[in-house]
Protein backbone atom coordinates (compact mmCIF):
# COMPACT_ATOMS: atom_id res chain seq x y z
CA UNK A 1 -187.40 191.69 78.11
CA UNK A 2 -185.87 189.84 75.03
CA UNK A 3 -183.82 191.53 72.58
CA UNK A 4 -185.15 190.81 69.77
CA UNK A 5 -182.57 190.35 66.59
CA UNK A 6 -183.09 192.88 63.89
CA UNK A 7 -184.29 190.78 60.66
CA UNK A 8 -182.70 190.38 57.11
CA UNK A 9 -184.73 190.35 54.34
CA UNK A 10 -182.59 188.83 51.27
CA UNK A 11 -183.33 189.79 47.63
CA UNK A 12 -185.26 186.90 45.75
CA UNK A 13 -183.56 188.12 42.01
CA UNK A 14 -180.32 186.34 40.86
CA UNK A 15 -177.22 187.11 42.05
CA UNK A 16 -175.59 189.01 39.81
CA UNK A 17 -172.43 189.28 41.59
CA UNK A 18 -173.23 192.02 43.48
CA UNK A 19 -173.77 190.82 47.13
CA UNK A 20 -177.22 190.35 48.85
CA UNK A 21 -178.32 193.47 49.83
CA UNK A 22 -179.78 194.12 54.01
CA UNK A 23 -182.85 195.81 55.31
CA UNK A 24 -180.67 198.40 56.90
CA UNK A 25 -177.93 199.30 54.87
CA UNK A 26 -174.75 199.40 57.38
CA UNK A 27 -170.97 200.12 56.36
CA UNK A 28 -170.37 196.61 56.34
CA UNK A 29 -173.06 195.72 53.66
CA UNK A 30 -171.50 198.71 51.33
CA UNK A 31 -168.33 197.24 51.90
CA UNK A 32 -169.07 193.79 50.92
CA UNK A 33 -171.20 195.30 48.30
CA UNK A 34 -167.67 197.09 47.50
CA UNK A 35 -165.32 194.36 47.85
CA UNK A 36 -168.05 191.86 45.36
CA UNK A 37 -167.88 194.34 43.04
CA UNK A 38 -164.13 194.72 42.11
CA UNK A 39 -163.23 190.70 43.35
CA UNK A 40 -166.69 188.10 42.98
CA UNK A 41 -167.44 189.65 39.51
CA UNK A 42 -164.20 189.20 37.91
CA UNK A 43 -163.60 185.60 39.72
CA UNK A 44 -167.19 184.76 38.22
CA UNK A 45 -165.93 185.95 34.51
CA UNK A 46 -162.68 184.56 34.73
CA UNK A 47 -164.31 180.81 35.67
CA UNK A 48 -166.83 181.36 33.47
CA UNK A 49 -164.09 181.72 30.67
CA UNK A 50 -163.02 178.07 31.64
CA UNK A 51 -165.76 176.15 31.54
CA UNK A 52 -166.12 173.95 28.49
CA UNK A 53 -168.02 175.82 25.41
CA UNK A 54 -171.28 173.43 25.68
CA UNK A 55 -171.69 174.47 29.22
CA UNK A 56 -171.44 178.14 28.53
CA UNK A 57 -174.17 180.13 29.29
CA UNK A 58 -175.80 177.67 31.64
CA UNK A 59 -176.62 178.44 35.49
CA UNK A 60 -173.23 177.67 37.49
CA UNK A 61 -174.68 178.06 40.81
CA UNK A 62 -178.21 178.19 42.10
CA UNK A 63 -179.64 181.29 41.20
CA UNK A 64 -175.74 182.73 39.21
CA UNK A 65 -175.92 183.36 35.61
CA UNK A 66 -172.88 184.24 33.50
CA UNK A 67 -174.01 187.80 31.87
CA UNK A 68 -174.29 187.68 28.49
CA UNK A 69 -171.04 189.41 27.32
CA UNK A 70 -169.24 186.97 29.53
CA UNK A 71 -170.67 184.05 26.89
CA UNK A 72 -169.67 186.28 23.88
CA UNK A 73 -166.24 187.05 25.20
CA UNK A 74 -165.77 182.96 26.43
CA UNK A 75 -167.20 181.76 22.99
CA UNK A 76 -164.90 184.11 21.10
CA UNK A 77 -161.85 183.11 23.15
CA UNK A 78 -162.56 179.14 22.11
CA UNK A 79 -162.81 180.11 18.45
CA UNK A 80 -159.55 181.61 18.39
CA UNK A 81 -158.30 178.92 20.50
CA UNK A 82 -159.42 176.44 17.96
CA UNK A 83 -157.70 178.56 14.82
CA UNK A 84 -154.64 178.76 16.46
CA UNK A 85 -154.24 174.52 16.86
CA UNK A 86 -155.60 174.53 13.45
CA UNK A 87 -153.20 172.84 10.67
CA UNK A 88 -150.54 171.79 13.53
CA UNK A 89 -151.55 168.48 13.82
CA UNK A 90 -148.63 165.89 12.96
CA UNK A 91 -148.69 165.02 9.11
CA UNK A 92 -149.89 161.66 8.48
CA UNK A 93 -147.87 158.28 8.55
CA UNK A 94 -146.62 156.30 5.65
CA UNK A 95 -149.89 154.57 3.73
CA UNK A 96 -150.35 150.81 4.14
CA UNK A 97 -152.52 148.48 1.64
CA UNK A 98 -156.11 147.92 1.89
CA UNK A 99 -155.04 144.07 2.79
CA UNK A 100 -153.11 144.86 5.49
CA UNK A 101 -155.87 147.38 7.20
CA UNK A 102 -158.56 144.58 6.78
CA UNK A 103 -156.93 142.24 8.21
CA UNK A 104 -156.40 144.18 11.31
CA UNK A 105 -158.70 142.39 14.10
CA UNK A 106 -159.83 144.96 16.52
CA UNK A 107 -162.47 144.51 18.88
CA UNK A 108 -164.09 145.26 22.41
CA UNK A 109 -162.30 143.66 25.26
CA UNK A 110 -163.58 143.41 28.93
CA UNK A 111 -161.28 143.92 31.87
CA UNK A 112 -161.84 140.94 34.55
CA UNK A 113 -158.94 140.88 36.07
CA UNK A 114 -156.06 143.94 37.04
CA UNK A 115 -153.29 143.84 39.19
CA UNK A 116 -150.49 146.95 39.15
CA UNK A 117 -146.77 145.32 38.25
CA UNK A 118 -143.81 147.19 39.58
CA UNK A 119 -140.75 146.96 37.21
CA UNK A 120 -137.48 148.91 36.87
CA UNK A 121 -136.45 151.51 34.83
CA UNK A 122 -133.44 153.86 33.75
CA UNK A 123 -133.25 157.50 33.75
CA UNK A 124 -130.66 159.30 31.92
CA UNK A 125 -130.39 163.12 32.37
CA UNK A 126 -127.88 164.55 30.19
CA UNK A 127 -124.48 162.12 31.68
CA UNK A 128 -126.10 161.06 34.80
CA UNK A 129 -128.16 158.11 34.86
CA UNK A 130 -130.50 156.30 37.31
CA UNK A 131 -132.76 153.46 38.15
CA UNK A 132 -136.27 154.33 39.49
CA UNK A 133 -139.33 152.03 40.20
CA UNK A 134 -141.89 152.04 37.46
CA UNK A 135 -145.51 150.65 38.05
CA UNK A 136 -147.76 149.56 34.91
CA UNK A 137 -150.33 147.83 34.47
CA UNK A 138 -151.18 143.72 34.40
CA UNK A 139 -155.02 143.05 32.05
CA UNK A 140 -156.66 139.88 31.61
CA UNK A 141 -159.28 140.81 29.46
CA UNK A 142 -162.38 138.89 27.46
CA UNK A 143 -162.29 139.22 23.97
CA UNK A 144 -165.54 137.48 23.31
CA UNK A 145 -164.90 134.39 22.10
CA UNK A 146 -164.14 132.50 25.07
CA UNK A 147 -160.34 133.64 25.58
CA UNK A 148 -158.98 135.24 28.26
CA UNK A 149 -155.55 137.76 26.76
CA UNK A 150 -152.89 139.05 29.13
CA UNK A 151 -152.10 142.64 28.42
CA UNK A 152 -149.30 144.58 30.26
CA UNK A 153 -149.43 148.41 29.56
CA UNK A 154 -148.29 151.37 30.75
CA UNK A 155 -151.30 153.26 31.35
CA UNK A 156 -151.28 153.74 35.28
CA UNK A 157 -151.50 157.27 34.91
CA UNK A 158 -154.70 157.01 33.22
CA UNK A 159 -156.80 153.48 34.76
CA UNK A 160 -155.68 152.09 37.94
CA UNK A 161 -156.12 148.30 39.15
CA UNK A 162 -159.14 149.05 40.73
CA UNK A 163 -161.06 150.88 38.59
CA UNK A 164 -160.53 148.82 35.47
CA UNK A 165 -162.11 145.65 36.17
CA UNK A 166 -165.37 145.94 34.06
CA UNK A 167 -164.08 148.44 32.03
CA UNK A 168 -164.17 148.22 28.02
CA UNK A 169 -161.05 148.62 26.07
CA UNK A 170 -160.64 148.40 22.53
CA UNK A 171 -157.81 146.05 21.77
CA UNK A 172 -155.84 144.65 18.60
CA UNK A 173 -156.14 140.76 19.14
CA UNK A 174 -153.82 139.50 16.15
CA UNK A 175 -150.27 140.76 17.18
CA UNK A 176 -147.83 138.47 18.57
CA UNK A 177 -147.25 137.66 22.04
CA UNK A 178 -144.25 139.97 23.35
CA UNK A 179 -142.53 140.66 26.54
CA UNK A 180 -143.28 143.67 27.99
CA UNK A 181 -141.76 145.23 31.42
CA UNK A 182 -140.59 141.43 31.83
CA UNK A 183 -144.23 139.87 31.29
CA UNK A 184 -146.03 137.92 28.13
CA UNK A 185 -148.02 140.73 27.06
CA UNK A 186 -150.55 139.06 23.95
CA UNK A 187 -152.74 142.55 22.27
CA UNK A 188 -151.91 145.96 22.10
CA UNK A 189 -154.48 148.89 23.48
CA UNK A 190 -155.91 152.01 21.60
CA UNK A 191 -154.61 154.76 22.90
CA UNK A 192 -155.52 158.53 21.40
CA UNK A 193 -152.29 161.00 22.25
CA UNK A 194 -152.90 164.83 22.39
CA UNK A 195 -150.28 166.33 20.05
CA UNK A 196 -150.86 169.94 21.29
CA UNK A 197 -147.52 170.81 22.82
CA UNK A 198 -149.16 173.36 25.40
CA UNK A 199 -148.14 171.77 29.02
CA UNK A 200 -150.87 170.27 30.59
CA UNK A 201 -151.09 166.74 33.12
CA UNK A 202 -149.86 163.42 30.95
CA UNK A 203 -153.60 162.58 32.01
CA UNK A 204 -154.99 164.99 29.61
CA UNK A 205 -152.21 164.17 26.80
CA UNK A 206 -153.22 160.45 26.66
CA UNK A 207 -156.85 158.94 26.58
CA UNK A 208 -158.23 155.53 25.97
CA UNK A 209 -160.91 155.77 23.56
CA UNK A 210 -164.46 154.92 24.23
CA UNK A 211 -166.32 152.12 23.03
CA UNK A 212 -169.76 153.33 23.31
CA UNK A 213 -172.54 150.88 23.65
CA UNK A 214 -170.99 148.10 21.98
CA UNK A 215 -170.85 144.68 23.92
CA UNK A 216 -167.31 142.99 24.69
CA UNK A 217 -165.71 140.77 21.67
CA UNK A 218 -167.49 143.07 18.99
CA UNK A 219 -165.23 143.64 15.96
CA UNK A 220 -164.20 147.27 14.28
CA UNK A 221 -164.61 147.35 10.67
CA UNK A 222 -163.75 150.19 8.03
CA UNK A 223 -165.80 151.73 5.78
């Protein structure tokens, strides 16, 4: 006749990183009941640890729940995390008049056109020197009024050519045109820089701020 395969009945409670336990307990189960105990448990803690503090505590996988002295130990660790970058923050620049922050026009501008530029560059490493490719990046973008500026930045490493088209920017409109990596460049970008010196991608230590809801050509005030 037909064997007939011995079945598995699976426990419906969360997984609590223990694994799932079998109808018939066999060596194998108590070793991979074993081998979840001393390696999934700690794994679990140590991602939990990692994730961001407003999704702490929330269900990572179907059914897995960080234990609640996991969220204690994670929340504690951002705290003292957060004291230690406390009051190292660069001091701030030299002040400027009222008049001059007023008159600073800075606005929403749309990306419609993007094209990467490839320029040249020189590397000095202590006596040595030498001359690599560079690519930034080209921006034609709407300001709102009917004007079209050319912006050349190096921000590759954050917005590629394809990506930015559509994309809002928030962009200082009265500077004057310059020549940048051996284009007109006419506006300058936002651009927040991370000043914690802990090593980390130059993704993460520069970000281009976001402009919420706000249409393109709106204007930034000060209050």
């Amino acid at each position: 006749g037909e064997q007939q395969t011995p079945s598995v009945r699976r426990s419906a409670a969360p997984i609590d990183g223990a694994a799932t336990m079998c109808a018939h307990r066999s060596p194998s189960c108590t070793g991979l009941s074993q081998l979840s105990a001393r390696v999934v448990r700690p794994l679990l803690s140590y991602q939990v640890a990692r994730l961001p503090q407003q999704r702490r505590g929330m269900p990572l996988v179907h059914g897995i729940r960080a234990p609640r002295h996991v969220q204690v130990l994670a929340h504690s660790a951002a705290q003292s995390e957060q004291a230690s970058l406390r009051g190292r923050a660069p001091p701030p620049k030299c002040e400027v008049s009222l008049d001059a922050l007023q008159a600073l026009d800075l606005r929403v501008g749309e990306v419609v056109q993007a094209w990467p530029i490839e320029t040249q560059e020189v590397v000095t490493r202590g006596r040595r020197s030498r001359t690599r490719t560079k690519q930034v990046l080209g921006l034609k973008l709407d300001i709102g009024n009917g004007e079209l500026r050319q912006v050349v930045c190096d921000i590759v490493h954050i917005l590629d050519a394809e990506s930015a088209v559509g994309k809002k920017l928030q962009v200082v409109t009265n500077v004057p045109m310059t020549e940048k990596f051996g284009h007109a460049s006419h506006g300058v970008l936002l651009l927040g820089h991370n000043w914690d010196e802990t090593p980390m991608p130059r993704s993460f230590k520069e970000v281009l701020p976001s402009t919420g809801h706000l249409p393109t050509g709106s204007m930034y005030g000060f209050v």
